[in-house]
PDB file of N, CA and C in Angstrom:
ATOM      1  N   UNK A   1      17.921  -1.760  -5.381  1.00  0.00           N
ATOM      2  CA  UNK A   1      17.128  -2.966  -5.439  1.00  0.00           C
ATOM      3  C   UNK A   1      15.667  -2.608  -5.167  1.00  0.00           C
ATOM      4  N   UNK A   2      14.547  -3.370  -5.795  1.00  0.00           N
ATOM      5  CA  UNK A   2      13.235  -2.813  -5.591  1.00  0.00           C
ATOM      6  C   UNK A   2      12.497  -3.462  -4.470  1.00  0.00           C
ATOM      7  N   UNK A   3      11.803  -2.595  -3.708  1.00  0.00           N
ATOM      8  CA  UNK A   3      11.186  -3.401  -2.457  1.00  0.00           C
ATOM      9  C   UNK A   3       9.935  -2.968  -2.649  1.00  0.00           C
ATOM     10  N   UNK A   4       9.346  -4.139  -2.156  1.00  0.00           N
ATOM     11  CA  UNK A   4       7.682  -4.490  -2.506  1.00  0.00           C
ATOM     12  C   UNK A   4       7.336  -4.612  -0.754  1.00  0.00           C
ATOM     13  N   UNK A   5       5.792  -3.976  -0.531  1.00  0.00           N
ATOM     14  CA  UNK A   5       5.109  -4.580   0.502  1.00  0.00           C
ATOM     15  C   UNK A   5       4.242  -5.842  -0.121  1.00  0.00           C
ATOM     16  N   UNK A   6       3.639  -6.301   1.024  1.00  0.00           N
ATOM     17  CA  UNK A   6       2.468  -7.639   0.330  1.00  0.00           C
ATOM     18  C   UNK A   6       1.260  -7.525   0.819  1.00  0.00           C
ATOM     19  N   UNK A   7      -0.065  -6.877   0.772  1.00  0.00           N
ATOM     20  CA  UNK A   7      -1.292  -6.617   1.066  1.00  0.00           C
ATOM     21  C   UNK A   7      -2.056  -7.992   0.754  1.00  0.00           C
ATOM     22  N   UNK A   8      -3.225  -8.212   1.727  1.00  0.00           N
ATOM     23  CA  UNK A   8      -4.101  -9.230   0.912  1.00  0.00           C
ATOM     24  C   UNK A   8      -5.420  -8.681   0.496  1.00  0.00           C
ATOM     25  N   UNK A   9      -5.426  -9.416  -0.508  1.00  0.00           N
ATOM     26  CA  UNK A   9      -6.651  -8.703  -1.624  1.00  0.00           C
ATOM     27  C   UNK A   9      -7.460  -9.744  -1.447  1.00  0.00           C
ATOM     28  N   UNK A  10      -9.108 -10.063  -1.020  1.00  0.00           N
ATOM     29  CA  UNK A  10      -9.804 -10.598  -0.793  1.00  0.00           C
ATOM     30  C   UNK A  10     -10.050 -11.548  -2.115  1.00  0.00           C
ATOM     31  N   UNK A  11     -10.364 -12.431  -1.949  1.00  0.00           N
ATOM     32  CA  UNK A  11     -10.673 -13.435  -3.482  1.00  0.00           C
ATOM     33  C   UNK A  11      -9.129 -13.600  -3.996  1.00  0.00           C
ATOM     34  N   UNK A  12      -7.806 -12.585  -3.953  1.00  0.00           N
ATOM     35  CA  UNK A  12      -6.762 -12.773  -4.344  1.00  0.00           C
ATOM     36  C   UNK A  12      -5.682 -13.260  -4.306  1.00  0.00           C
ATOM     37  N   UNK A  13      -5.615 -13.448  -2.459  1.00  0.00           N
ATOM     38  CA  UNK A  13      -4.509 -13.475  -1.655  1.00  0.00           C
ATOM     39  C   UNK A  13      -3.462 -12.535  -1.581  1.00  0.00           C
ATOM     40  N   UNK A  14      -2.290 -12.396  -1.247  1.00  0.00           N
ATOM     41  CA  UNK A  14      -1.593 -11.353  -1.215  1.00  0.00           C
ATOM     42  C   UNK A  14      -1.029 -11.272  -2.424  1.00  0.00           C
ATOM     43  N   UNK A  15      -0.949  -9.045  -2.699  1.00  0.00           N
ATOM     44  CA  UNK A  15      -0.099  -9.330  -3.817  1.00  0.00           C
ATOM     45  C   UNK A  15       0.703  -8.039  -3.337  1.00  0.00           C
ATOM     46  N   UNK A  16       1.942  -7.695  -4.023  1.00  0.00           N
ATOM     47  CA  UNK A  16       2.488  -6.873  -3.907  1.00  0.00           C
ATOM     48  C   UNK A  16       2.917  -6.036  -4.549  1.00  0.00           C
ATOM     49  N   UNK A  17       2.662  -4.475  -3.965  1.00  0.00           N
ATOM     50  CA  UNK A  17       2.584  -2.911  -4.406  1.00  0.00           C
ATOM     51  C   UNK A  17       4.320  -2.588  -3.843  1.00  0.00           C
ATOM     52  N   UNK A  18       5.098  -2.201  -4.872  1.00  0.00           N
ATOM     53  CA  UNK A  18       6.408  -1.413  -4.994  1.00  0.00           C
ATOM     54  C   UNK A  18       6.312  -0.200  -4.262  1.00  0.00           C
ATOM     55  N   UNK A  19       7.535  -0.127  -3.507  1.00  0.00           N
ATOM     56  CA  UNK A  19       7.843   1.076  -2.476  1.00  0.00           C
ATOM     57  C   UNK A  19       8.842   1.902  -3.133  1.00  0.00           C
ATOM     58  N   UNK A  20       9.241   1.185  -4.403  1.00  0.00           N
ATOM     59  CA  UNK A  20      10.123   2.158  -5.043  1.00  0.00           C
ATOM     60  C   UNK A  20       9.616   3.698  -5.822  1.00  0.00           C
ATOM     61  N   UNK A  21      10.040   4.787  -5.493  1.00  0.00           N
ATOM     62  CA  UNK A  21       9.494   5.842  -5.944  1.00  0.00           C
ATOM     63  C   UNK A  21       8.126   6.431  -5.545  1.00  0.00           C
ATOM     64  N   UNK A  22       7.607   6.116  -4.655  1.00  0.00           N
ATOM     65  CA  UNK A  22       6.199   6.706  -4.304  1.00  0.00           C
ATOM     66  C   UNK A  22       6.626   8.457  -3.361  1.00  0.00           C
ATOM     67  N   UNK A  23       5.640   8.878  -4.044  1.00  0.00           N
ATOM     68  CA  UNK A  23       5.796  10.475  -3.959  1.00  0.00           C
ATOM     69  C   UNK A  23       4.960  10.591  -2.712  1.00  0.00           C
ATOM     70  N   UNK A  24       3.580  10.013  -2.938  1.00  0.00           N
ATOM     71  CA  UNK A  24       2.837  10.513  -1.909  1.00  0.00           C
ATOM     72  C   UNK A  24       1.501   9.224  -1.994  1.00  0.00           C
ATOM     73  N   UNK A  25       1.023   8.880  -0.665  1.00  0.00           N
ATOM     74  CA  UNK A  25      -0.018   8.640  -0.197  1.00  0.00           C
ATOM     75  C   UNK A  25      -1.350   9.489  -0.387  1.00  0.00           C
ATOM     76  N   UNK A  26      -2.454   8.842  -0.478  1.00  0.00           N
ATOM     77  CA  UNK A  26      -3.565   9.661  -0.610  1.00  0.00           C
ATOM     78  C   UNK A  26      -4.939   9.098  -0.253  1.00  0.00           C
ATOM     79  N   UNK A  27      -5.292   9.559   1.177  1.00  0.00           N
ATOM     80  CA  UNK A  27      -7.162   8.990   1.419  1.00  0.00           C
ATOM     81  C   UNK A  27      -7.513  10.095   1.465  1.00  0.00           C
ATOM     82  N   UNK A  28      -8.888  10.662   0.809  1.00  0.00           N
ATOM     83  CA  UNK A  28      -9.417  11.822   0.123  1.00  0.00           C
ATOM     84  C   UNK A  28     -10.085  12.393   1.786  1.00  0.00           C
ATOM     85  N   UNK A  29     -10.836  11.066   2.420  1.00  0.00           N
ATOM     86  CA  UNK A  29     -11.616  11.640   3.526  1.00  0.00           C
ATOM     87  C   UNK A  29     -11.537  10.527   4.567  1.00  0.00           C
ATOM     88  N   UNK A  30     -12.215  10.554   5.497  1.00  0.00           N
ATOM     89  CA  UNK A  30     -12.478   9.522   6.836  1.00  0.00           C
ATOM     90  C   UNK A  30     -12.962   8.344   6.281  1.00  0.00           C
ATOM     91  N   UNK A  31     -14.404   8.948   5.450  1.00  0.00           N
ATOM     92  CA  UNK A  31     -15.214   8.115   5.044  1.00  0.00           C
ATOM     93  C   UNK A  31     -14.778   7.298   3.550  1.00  0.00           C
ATOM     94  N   UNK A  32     -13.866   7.504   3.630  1.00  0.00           N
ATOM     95  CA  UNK A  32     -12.908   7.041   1.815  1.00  0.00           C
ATOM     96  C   UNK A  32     -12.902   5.572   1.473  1.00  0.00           C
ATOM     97  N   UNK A  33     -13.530   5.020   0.205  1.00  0.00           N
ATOM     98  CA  UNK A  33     -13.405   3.740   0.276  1.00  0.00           C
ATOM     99  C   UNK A  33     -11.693   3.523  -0.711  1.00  0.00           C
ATOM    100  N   UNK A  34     -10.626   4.479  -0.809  1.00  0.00           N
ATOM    101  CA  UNK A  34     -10.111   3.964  -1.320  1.00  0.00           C
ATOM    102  C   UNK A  34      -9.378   4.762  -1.060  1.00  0.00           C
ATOM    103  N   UNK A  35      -7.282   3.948  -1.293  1.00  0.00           N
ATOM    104  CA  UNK A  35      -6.520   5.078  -0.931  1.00  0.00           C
ATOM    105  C   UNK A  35      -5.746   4.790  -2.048  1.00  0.00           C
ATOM    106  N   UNK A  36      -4.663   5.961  -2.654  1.00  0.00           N
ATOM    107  CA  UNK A  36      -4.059   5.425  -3.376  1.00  0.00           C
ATOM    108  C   UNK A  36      -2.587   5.898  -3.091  1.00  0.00           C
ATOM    109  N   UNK A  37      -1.501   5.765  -4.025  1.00  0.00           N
ATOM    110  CA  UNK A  37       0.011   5.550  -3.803  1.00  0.00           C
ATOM    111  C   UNK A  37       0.265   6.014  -5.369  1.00  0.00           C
ATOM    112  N   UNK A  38       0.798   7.295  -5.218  1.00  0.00           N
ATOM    113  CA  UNK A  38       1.809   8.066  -6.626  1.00  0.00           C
ATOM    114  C   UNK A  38       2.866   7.969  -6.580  1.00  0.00           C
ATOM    115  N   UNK A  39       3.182   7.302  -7.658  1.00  0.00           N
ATOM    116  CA  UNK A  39       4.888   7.350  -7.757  1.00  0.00           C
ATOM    117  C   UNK A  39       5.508   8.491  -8.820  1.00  0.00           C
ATOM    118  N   UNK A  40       6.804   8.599  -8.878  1.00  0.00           N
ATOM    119  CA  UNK A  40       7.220   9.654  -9.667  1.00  0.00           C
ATOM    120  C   UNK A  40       7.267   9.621 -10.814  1.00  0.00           C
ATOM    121  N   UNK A  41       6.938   8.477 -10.870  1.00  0.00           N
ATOM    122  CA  UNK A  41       6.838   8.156 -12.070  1.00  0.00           C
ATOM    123  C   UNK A  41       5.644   8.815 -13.312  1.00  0.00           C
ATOM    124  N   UNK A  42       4.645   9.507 -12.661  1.00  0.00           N
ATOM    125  CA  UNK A  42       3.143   9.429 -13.084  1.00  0.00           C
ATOM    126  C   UNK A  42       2.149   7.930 -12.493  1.00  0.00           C
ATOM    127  N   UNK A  43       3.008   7.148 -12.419  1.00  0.00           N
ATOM    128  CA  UNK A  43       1.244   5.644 -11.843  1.00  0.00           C
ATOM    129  C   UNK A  43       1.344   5.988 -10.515  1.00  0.00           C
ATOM    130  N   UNK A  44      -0.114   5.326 -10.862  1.00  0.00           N
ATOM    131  CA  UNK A  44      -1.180   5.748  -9.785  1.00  0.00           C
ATOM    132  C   UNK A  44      -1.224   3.790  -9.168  1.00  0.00           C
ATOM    133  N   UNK A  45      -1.280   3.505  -7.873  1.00  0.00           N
ATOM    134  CA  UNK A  45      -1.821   2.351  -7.721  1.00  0.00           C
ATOM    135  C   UNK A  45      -2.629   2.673  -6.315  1.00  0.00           C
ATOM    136  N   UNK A  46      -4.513   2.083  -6.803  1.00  0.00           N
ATOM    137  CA  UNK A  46      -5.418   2.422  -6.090  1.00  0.00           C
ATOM    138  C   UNK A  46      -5.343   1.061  -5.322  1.00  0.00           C
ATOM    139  N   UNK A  47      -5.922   1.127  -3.834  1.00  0.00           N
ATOM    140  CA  UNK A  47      -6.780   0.064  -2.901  1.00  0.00           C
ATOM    141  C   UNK A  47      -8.004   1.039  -2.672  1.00  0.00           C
ATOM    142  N   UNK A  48      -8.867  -0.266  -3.104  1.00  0.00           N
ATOM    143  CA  UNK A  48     -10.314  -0.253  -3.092  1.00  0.00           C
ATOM    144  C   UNK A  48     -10.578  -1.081  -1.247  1.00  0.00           C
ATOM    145  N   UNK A  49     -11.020  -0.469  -0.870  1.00  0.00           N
ATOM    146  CA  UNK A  49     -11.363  -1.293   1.063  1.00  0.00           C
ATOM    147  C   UNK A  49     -12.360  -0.497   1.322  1.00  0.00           C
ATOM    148  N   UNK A  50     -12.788  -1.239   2.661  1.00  0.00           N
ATOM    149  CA  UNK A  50     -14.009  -0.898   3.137  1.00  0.00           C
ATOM    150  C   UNK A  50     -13.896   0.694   3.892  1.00  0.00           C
ATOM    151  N   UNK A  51     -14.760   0.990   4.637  1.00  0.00           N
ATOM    152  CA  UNK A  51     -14.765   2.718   4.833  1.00  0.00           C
ATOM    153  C   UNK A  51     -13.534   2.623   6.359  1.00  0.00           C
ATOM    154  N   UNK A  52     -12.889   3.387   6.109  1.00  0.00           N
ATOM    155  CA  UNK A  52     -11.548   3.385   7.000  1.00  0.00           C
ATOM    156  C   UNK A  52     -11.678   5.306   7.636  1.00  0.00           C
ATOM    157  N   UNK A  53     -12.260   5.051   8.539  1.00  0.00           N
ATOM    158  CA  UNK A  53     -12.806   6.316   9.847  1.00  0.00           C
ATOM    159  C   UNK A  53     -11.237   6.821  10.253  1.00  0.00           C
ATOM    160  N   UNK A  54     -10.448   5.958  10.447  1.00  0.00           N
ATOM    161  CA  UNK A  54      -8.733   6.663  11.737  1.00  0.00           C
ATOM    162  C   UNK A  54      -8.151   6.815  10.121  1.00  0.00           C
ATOM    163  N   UNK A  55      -8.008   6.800   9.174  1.00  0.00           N
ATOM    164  CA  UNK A  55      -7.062   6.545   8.300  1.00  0.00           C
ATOM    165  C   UNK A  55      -6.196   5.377   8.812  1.00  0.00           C
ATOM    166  N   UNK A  56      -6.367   4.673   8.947  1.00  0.00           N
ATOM    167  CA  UNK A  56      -5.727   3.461   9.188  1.00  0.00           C
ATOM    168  C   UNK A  56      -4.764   2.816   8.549  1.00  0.00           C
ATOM    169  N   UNK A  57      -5.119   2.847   6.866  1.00  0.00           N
ATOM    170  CA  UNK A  57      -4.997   1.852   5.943  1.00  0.00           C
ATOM    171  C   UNK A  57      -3.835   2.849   5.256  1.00  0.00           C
ATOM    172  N   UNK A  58      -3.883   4.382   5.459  1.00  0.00           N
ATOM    173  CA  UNK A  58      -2.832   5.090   5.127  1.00  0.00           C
ATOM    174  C   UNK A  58      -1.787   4.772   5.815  1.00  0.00           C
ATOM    175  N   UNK A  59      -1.830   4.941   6.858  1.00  0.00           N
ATOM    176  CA  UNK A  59      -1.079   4.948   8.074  1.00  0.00           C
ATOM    177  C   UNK A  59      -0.064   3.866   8.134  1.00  0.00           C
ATOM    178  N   UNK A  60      -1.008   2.652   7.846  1.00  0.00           N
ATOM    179  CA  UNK A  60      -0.038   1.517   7.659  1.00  0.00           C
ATOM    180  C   UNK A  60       0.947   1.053   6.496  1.00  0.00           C
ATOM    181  N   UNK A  61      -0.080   1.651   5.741  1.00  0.00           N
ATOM    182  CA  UNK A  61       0.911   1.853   3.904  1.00  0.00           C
ATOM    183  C   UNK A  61       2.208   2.155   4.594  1.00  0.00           C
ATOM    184  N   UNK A  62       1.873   3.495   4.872  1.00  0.00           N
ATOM    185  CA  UNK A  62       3.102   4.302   5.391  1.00  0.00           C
ATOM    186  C   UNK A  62       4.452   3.547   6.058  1.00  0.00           C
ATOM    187  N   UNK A  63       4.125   3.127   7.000  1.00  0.00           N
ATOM    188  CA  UNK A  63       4.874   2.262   7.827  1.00  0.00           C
ATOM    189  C   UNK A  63       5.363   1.166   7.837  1.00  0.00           C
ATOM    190  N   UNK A  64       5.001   0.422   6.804  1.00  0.00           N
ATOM    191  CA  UNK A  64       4.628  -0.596   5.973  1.00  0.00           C
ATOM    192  C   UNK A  64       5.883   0.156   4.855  1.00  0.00           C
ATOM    193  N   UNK A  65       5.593   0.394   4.380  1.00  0.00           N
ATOM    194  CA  UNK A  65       6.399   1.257   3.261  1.00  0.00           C
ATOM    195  C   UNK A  65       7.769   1.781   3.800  1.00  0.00           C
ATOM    196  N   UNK A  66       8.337   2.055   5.326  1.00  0.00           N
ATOM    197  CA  UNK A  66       9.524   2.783   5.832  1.00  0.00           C
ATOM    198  C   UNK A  66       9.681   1.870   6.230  1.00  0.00           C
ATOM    199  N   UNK A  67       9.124   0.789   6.975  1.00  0.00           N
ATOM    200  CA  UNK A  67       9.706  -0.853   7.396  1.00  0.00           C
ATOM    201  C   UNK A  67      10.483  -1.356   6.245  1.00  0.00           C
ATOM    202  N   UNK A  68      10.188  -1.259   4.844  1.00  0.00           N
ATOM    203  CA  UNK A  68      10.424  -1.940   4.320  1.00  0.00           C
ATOM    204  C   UNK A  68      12.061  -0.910   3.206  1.00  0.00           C
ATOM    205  N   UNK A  69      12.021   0.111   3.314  1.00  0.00           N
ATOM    206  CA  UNK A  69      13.098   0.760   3.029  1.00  0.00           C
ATOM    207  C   UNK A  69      14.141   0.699   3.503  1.00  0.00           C
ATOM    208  N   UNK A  70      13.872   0.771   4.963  1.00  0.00           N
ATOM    209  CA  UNK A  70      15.099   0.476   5.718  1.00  0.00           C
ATOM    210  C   UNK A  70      15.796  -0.679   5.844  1.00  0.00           C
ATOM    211  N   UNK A  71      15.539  -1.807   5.417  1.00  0.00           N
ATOM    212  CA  UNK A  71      16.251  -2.477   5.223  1.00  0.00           C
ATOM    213  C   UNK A  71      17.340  -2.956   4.624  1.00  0.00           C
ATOM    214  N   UNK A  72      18.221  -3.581   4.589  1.00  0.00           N
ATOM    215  CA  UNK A  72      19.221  -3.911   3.667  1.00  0.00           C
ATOM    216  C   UNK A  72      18.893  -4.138   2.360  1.00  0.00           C
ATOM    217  N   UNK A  73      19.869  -3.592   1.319  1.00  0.00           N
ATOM    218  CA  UNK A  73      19.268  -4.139  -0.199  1.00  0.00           C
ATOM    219  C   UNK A  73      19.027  -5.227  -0.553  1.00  0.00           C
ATOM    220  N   UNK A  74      20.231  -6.109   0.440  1.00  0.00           N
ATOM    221  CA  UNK A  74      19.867  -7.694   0.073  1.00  0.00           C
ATOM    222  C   UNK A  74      19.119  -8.282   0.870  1.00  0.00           C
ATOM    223  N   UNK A  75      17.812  -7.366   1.666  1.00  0.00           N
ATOM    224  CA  UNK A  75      17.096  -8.683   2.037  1.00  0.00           C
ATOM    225  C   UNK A  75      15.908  -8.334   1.126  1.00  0.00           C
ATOM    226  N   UNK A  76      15.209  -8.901   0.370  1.00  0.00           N
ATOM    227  CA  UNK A  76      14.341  -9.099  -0.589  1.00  0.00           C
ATOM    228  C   UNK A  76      12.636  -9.660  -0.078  1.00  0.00           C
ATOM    229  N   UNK A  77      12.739  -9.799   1.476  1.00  0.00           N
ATOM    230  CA  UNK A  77      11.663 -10.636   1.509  1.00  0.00           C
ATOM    231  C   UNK A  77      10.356  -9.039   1.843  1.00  0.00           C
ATOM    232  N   UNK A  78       9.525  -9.166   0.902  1.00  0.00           N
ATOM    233  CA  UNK A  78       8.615  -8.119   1.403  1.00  0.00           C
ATOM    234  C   UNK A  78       7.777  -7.845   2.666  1.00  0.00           C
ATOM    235  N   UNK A  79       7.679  -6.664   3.021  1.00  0.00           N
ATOM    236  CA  UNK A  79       7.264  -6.637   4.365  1.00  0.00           C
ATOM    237  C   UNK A  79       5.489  -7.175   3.899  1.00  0.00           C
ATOM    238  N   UNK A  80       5.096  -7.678   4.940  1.00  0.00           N
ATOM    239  CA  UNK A  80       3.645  -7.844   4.938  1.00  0.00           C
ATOM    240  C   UNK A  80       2.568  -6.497   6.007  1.00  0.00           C
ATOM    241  N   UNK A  81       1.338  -6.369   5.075  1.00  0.00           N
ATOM    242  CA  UNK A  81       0.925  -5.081   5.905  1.00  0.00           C
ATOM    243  C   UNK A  81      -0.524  -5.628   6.572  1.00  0.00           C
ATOM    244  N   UNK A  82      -1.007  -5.369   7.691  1.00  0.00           N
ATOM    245  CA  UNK A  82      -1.878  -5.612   7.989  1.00  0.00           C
ATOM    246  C   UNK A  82      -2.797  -4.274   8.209  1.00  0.00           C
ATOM    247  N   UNK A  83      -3.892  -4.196   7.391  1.00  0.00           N
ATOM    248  CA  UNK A  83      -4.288  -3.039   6.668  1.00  0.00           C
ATOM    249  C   UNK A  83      -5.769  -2.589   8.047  1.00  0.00           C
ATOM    250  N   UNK A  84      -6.093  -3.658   8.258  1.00  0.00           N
ATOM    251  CA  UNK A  84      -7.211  -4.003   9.483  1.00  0.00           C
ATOM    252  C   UNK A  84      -8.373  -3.835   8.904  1.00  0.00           C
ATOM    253  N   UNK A  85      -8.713  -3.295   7.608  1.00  0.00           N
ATOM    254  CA  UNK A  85      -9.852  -3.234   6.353  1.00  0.00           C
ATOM    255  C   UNK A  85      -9.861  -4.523   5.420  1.00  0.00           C
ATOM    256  N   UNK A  86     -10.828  -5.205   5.072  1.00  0.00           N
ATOM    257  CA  UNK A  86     -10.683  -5.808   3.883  1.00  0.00           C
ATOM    258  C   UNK A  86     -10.560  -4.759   2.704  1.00  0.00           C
ATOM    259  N   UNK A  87      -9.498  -5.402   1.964  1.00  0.00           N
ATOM    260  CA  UNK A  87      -8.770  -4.973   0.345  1.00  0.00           C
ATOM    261  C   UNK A  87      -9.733  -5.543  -0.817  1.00  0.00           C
ATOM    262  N   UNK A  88     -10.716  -4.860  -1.457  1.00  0.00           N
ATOM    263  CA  UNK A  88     -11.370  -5.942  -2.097  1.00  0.00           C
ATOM    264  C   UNK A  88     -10.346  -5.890  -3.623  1.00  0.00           C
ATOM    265  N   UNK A  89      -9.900  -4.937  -3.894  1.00  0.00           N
ATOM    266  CA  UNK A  89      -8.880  -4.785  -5.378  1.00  0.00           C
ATOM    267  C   UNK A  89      -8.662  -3.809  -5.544  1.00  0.00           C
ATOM    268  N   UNK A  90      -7.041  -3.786  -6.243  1.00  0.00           N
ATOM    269  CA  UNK A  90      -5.641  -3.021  -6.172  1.00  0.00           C
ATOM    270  C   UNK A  90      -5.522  -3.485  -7.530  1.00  0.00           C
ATOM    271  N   UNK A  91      -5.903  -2.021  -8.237  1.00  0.00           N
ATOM    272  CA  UNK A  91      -5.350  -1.562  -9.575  1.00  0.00           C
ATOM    273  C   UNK A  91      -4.473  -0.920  -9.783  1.00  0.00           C
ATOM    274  N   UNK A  92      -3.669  -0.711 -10.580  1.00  0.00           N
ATOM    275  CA  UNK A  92      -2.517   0.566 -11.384  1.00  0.00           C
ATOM    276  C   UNK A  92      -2.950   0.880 -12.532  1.00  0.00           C
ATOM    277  N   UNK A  93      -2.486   2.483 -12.595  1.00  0.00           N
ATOM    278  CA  UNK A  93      -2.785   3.135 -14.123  1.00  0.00           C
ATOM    279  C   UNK A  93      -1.733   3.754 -14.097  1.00  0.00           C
TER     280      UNK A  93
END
């Protein structure tokens, strides 16, 4: 069954990024305005946020992302992440 987290995207409200298949996390530096999430697929899905110093916004993906695995297949309700950055927009390629 596919499990989604739910981020909020400023101007957007929340939307939600799939935990199914992600290979790896990625913030380039401290000073990074953006992190992104590879799945095995080949896509890429970027968050664009403000400058995140602790890696924070990884961190919580992360956890955010194993909260939400572990759960039963049948519970469907997505975890919500609190990122502590504003999200200004979350693309996929």
């Amino acid at each position: 069954m596919e499990k989604f987290i739910k981020v909020t995207v400023t101007g957007l409200g929340q939307q939600l990024v799939s935990v199914s298949g992600v290979k790896l996390i990625d913030e380039a530096s401290a000073t990074a305005t953006a992190t992104t999430i590879h799945y095995a697929d080949g896509t890429v899905t970027t968050l664009t946020h403000a400058a995140d110093a602790n890696f924070s916004v990884l961190l919580a993906l992360q956890n955010a992302m194993q909260q939400a695995l572990i759960k039963p297949w049948t519970d469907l309700v997505p975890v919500e992440v609190d990122l502590n950055v504003a999200v200004s927009n979350i693309a996929n390629s």
